[in-house]
Protein backbone atom coordinates (compact mmCIF):
# COMPACT_ATOMS: atom_id res chain seq x y z
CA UNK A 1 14.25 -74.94 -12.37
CA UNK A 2 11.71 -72.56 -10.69
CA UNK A 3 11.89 -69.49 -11.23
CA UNK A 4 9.66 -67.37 -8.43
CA UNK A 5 10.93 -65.45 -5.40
CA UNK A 6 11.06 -67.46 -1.91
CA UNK A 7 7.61 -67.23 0.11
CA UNK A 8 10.08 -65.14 2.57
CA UNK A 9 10.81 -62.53 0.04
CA UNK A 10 7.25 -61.87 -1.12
CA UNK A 11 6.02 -61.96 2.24
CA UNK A 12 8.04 -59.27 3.41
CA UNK A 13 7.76 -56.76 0.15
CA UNK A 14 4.24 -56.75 0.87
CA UNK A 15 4.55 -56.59 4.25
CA UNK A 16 6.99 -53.30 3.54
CA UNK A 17 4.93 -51.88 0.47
CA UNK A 18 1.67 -52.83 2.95
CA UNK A 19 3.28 -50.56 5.73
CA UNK A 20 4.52 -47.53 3.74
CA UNK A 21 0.98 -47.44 1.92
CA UNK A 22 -1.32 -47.57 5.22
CA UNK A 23 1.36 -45.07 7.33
CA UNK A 24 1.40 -42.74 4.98
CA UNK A 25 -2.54 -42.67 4.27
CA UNK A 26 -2.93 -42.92 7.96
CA UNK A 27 -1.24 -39.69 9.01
CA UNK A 28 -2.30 -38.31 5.68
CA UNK A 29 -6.08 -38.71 6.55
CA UNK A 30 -5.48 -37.90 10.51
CA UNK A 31 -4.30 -34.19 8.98
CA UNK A 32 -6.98 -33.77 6.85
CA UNK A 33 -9.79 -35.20 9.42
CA UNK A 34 -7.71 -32.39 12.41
CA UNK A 35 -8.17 -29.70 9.59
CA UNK A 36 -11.80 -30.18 8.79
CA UNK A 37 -12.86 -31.19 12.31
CA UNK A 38 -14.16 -34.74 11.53
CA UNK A 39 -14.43 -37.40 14.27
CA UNK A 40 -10.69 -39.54 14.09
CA UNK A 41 -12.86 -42.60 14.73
CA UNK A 42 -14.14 -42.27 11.28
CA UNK A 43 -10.75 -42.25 10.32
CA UNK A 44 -9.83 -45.53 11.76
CA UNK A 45 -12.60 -47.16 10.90
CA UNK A 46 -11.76 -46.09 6.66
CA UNK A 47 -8.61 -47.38 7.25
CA UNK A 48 -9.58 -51.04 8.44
CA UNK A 49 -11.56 -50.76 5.41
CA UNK A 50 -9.06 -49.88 3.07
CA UNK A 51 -7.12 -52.89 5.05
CA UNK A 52 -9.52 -55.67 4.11
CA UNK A 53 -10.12 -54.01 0.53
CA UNK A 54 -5.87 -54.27 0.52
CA UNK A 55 -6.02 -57.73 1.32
CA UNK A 56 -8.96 -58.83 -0.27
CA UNK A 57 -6.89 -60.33 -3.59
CA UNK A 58 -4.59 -62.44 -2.04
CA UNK A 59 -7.48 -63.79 -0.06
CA UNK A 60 -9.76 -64.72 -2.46
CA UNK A 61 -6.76 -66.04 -4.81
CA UNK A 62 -5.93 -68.44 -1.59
CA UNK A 63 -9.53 -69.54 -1.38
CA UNK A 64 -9.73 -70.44 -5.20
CA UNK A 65 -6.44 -72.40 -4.86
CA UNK A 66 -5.33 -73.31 -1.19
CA UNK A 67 -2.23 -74.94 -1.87
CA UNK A 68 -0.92 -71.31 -3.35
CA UNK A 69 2.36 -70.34 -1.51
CA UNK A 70 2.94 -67.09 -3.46
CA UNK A 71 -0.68 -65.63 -2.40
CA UNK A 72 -0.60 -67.09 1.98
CA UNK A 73 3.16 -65.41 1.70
CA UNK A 74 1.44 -62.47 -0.08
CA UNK A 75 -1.03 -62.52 2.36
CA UNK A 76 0.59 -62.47 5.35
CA UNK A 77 2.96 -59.94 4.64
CA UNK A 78 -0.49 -57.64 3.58
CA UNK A 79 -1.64 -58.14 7.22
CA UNK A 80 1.10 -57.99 9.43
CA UNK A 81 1.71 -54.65 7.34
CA UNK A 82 -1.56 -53.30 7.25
CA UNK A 83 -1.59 -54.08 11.18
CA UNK A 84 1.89 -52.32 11.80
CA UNK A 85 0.86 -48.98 10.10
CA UNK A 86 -2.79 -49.05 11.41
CA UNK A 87 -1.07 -49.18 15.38
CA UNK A 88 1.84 -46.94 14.47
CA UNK A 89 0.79 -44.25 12.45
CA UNK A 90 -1.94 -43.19 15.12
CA UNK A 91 1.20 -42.38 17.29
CA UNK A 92 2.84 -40.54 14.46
CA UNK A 93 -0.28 -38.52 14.05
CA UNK A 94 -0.52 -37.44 17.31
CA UNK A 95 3.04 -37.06 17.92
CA UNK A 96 2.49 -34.33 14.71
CA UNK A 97 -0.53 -32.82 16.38
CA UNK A 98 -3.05 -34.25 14.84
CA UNK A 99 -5.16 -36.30 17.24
């Protein structure tokens, strides 16, 4: 009997754990880039860094072993959240004031 999570399941707690992580960085940064007067490109371009450095694992786990479901699931779900807070949270931010 196995005993791991469906690929569904993992792919969306990373996905959600992905999202909270980068939104709440995001607007967290914007803030303190407004506040010390930095450029918010800067900004966006630390956070697509963070992003890859996020997703880096699971990518080089599904290289070593392609057939892994766990780490493509895990993955995904790091992307599509990473991608969801890196659009969103740049509306939050200036919704706030920030940008």
């Amino acid at each position: 009997m196995d005993a791991s999570l469906p690929d569904y399941l993992i792919r969306e707690q990373a996905a959600v754990g992905a999202l909270v992580a980068f939104g709440f960085m995001r607007v967290l940064a914007g803030a303190i880039a407004f506040m010390r007067g930095w450029r918010i490109g800067w900004v966006e371009y630390a956070g697509i860094g963070a992003a890859v450095l996020w997703c880096a694992p699971q990518l080089f786990a599904l290289i070593a072993n392609p057939a892994s479901v766990p780490a493509l699931a895990e993955l995904e779900g790091n992307v599509m959240g990473c991608a969801a807070a890196l659009f969103c949270a740049p509306i939050l931010s200036h919704r706030l004031g920030y940008e």
